[in-house]
C-alpha atoms as a PDB file:
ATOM      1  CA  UNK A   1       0.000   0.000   0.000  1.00  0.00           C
ATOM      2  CA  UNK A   2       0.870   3.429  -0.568  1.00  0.00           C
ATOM      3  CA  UNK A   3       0.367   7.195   0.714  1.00  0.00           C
ATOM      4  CA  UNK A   4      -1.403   9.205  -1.721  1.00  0.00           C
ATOM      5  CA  UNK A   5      -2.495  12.098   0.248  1.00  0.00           C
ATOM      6  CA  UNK A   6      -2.057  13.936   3.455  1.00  0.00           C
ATOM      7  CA  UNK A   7      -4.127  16.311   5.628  1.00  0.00           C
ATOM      8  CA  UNK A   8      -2.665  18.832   7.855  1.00  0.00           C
ATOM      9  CA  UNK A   9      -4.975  18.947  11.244  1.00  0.00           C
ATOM     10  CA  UNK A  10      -3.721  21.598  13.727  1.00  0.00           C
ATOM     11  CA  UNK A  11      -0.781  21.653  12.400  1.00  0.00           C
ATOM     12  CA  UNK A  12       0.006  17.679  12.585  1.00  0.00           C
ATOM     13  CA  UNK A  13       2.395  17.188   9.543  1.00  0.00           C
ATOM     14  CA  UNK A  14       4.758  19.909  11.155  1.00  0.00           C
ATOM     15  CA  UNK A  15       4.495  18.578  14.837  1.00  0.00           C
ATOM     16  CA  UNK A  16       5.002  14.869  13.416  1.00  0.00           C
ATOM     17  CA  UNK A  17       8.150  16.007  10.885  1.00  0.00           C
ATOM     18  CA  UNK A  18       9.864  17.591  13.734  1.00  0.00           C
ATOM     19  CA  UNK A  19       9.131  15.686  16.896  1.00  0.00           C
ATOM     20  CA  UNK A  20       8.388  12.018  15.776  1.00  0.00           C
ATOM     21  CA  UNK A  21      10.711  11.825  12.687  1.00  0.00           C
ATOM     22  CA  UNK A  22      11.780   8.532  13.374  1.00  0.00           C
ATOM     23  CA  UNK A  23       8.176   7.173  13.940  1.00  0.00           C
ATOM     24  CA  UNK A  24       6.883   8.522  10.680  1.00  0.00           C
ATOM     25  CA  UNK A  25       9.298   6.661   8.846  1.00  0.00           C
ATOM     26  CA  UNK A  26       8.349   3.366  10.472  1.00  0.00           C
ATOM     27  CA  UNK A  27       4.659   4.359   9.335  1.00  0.00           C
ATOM     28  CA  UNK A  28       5.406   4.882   6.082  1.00  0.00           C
ATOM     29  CA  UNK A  29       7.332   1.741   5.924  1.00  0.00           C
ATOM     30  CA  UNK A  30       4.614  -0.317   7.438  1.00  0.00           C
ATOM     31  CA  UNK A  31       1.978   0.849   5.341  1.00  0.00           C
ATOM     32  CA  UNK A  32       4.615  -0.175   2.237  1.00  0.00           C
ATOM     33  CA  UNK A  33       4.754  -3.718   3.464  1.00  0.00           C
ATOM     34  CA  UNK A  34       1.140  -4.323   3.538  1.00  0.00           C
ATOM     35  CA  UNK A  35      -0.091  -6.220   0.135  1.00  0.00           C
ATOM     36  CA  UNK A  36      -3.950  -4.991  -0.433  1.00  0.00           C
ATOM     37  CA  UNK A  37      -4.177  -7.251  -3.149  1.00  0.00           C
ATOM     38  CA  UNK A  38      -4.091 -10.328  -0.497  1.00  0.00           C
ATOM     39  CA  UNK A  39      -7.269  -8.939   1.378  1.00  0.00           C
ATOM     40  CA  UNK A  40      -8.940  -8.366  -1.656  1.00  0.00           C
ATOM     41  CA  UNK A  41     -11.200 -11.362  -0.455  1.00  0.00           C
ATOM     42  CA  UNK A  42     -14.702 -10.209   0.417  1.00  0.00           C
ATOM     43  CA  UNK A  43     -17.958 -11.195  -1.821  1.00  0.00           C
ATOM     44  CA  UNK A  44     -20.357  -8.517  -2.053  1.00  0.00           C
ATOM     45  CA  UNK A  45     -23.903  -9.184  -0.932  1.00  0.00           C
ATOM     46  CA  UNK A  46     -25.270  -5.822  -1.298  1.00  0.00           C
ATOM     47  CA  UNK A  47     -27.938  -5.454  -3.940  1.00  0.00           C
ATOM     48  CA  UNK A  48     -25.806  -2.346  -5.600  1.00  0.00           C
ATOM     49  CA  UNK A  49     -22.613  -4.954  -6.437  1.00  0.00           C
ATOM     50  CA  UNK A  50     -24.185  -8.496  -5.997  1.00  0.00           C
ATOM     51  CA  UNK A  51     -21.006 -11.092  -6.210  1.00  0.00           C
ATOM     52  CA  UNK A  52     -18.398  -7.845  -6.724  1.00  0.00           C
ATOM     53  CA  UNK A  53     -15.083  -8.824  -4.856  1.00  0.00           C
ATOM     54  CA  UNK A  54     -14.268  -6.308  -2.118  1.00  0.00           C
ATOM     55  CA  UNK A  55     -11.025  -5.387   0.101  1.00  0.00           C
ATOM     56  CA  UNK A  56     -12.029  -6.639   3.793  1.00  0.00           C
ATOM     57  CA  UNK A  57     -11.777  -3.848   6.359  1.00  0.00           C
ATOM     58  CA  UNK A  58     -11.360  -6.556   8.687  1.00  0.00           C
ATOM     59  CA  UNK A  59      -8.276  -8.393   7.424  1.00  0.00           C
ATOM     60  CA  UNK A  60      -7.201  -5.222   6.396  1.00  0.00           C
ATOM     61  CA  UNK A  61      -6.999  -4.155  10.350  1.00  0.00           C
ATOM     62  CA  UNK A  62      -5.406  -6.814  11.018  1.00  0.00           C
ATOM     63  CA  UNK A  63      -2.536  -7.039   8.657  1.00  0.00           C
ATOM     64  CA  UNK A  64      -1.838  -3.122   9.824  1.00  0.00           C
ATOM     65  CA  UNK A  65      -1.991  -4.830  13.608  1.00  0.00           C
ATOM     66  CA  UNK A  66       0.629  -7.217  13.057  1.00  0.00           C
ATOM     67  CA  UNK A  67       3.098  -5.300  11.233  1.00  0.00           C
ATOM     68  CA  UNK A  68       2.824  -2.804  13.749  1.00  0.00           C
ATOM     69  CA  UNK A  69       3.183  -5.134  16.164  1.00  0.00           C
ATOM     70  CA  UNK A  70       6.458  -6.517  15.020  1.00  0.00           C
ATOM     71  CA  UNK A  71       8.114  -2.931  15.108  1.00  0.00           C
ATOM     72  CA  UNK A  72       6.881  -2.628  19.459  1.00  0.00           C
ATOM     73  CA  UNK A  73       3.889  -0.438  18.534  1.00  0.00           C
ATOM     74  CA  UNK A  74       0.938  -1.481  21.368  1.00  0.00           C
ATOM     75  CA  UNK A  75      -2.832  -1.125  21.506  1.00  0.00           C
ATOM     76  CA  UNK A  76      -3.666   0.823  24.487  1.00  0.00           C
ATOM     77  CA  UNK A  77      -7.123   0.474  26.194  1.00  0.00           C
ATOM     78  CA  UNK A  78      -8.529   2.513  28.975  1.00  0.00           C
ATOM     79  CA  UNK A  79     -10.923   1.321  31.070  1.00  0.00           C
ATOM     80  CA  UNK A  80     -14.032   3.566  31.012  1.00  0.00           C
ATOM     81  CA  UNK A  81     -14.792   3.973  35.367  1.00  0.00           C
ATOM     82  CA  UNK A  82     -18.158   5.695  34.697  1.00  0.00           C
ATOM     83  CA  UNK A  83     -18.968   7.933  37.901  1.00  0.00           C
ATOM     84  CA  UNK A  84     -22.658   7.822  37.853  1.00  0.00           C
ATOM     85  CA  UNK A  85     -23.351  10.494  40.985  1.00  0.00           C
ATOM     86  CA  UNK A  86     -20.282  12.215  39.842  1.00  0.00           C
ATOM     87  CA  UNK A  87     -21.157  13.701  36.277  1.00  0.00           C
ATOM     88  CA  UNK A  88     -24.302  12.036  35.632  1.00  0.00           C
ATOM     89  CA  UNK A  89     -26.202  12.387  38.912  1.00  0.00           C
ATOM     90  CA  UNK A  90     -29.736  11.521  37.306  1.00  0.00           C
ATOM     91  CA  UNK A  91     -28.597   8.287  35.867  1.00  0.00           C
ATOM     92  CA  UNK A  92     -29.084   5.496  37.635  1.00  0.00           C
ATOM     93  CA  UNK A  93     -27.187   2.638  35.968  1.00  0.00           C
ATOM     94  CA  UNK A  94     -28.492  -0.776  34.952  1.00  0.00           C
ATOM     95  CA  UNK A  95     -26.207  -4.092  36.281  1.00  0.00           C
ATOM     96  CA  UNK A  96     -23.334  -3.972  33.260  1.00  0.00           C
ATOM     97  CA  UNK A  97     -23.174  -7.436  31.901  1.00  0.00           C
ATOM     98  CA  UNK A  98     -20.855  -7.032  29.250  1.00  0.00           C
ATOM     99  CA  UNK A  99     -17.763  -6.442  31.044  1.00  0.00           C
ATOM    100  CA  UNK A 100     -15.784  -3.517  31.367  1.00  0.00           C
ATOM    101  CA  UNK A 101     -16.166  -0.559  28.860  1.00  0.00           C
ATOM    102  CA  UNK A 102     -13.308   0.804  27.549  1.00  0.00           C
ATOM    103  CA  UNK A 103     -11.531   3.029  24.947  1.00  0.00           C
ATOM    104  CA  UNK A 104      -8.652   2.144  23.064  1.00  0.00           C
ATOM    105  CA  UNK A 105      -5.966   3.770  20.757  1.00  0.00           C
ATOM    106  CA  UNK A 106      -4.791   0.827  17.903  1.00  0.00           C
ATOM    107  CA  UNK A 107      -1.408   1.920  18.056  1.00  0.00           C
ATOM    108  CA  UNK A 108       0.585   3.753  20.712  1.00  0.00           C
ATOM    109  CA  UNK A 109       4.133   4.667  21.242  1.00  0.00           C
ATOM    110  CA  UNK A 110       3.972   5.119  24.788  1.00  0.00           C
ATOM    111  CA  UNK A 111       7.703   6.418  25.619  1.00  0.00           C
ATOM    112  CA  UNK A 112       6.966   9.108  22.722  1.00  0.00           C
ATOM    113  CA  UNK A 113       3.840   9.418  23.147  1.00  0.00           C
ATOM    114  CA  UNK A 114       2.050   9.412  19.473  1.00  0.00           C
ATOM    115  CA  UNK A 115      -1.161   7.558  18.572  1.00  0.00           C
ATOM    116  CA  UNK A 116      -1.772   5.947  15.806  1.00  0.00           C
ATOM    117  CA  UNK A 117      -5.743   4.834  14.268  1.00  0.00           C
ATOM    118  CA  UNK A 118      -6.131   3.245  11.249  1.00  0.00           C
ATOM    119  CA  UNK A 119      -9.560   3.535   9.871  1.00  0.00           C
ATOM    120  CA  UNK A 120     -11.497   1.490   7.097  1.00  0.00           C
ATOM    121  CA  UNK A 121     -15.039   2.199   8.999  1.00  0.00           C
ATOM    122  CA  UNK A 122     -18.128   4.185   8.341  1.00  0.00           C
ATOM    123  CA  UNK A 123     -17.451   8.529   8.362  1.00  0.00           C
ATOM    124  CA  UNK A 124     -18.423   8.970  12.342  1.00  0.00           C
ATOM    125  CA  UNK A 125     -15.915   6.410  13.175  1.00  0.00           C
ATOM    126  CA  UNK A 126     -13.394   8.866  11.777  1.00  0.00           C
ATOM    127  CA  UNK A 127     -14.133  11.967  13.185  1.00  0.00           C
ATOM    128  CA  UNK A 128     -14.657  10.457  16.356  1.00  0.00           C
ATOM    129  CA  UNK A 129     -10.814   9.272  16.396  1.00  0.00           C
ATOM    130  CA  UNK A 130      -9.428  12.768  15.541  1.00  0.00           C
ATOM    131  CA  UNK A 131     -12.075  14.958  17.342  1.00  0.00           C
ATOM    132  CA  UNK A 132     -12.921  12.811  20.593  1.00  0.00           C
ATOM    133  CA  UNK A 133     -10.722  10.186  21.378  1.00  0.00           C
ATOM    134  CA  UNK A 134      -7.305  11.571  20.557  1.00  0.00           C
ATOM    135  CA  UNK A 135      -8.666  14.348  22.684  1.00  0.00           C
ATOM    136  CA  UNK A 136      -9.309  12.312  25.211  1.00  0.00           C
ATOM    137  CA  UNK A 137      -6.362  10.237  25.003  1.00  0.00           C
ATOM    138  CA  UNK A 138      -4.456  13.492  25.204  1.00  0.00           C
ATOM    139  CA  UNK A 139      -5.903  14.513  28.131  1.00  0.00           C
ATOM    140  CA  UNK A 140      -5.014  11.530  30.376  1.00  0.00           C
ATOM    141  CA  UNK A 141      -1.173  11.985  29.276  1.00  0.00           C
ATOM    142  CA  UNK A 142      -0.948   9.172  26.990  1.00  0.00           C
ATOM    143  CA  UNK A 143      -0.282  11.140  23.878  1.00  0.00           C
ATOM    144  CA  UNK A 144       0.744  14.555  22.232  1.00  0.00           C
ATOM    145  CA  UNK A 145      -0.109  14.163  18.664  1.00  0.00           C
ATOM    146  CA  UNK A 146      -1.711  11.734  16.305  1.00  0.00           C
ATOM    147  CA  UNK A 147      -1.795  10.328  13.019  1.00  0.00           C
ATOM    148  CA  UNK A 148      -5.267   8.917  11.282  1.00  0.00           C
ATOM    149  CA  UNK A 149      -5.052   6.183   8.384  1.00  0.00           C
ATOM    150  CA  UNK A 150      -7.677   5.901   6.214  1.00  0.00           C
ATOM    151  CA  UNK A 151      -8.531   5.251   2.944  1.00  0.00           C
ATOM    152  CA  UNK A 152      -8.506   7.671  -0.426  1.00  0.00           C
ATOM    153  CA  UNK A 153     -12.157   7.517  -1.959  1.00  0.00           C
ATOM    154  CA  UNK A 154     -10.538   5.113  -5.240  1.00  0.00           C
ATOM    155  CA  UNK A 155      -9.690   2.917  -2.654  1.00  0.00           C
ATOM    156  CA  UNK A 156     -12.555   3.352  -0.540  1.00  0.00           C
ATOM    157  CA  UNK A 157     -15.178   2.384  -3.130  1.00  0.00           C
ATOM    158  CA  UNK A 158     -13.536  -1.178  -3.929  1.00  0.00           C
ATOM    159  CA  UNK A 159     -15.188  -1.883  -0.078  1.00  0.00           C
ATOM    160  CA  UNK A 160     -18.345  -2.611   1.106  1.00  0.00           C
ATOM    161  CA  UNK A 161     -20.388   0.483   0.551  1.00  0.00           C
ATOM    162  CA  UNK A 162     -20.262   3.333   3.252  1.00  0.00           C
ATOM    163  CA  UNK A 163     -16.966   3.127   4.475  1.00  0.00           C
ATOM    164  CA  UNK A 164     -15.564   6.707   4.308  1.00  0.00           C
ATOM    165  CA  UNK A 165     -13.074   8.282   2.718  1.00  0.00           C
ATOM    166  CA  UNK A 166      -9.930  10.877   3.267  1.00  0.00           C
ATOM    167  CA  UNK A 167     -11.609  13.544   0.734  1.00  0.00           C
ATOM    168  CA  UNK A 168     -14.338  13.527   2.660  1.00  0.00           C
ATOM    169  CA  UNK A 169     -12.869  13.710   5.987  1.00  0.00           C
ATOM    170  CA  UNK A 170     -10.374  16.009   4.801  1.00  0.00           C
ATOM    171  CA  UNK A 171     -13.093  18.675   3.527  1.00  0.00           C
ATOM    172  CA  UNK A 172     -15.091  18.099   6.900  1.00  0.00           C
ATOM    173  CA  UNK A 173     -11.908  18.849   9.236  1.00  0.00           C
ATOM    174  CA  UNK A 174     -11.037  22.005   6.654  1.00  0.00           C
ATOM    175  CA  UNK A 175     -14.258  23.811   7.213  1.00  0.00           C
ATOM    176  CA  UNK A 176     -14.713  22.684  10.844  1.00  0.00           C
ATOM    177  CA  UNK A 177     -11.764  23.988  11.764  1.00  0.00           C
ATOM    178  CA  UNK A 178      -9.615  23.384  14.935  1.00  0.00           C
ATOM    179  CA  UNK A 179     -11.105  23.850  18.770  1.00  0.00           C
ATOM    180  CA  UNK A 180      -8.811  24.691  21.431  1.00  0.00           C
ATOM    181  CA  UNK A 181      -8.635  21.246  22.390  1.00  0.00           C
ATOM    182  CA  UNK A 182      -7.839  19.772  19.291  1.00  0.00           C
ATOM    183  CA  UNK A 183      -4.125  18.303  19.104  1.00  0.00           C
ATOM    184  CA  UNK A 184      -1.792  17.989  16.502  1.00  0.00           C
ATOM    185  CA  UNK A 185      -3.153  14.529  13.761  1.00  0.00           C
ATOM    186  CA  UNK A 186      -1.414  14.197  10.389  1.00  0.00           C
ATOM    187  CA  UNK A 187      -4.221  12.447   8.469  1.00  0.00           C
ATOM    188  CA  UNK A 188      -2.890  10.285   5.851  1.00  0.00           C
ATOM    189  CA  UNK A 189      -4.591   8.959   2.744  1.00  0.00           C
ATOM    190  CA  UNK A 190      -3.791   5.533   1.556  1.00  0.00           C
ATOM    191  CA  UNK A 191      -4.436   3.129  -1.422  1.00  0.00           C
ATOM    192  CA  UNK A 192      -3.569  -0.085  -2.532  1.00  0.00           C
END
């Protein structure tokens, strides 16, 4: 895979060029070792491309995960600890029986502290990453700055239909603009 375009958020590219040279480079290597051709493995069963072979979000994911795993980049989860009476004093809570909530960050650097989310999901999943949980992920000292992966729209519509695109995003996060608690994320575009 390849990057084909890149989105300045908060000034991101700058922050990431200057303080996390080295990591950059092992992104952009990473994202060069992954084959899309070998995920190209899902059958359509939407009525709009009946039979159509699609690139699989899922496997996708997962071949990012292991690369990134071989070069000590960790998934980070945070336990959600919701404080009902605390910040939500008219909520009384049902018995969870799920487990533990959490939030997690796919990829973290902790000692340098960079995020990484790679993103092949629907359009809220995305905005979410750069506007919400980087933000919050900030916020509790894990990391500075971020970077977002996610697909270019040519790449985008070979995939199950709504999965989002970096055009998209990119246009969104332009005329949105950046909030005072909005951190430094280079967004990067990708195809295969």
């Amino acid at each position: 895979m390849k990057i084909v375009a890149k989105y300045d958020f908060n000034n991101g590219k700058k922050e990431i060029e200057k303080r996390y040279h080295v990591e950059l480079q092992e992104i952009i290597q990473t994202i060069g070792k992954i084959d899309a051709s070998l995920y190209k493995t899902k059958v359509s069963k939407e009525k709009t491309m009946p039979g159509k072979k699609l690139y699989a979000p899922l496997r996708l994911n997962k071949a990012f995960k292991a690369e990134f795993k071989k070069i000590n980049w960790v998934n980070h989860k945070v336990e959600c600890d919701y404080k009902y009476g605390e910040y939500l004093p008219e909520y009384i809570p049902a018995k969870a029986t799920r487990g533990q909530p959490f939030r997690d960050m796919d990829f973290l650097k902790p000692d340098k502290k960079l995020g990484i989310e790679v993103q092949f999901g629907k359009y809220a999943f995305m905005v979410y990453n750069v506007c919400a949980k980087m933000t919050i992920f900030n916020k509790l000292g894990l990391i500075d700055a971020g970077v977002e992966i996610v697909p270019v729209k040519r790449f985008a519509d070979q995939m199950s239909t709504g999965v989002s695109y970096f055009e998209q995003f990119a246009w969104d996060l332009h005329h949105r603009g950046v909030a005072d608690i909005d951190i430094p994320v280079l967004i990067l575009g990708i195809d295969r």
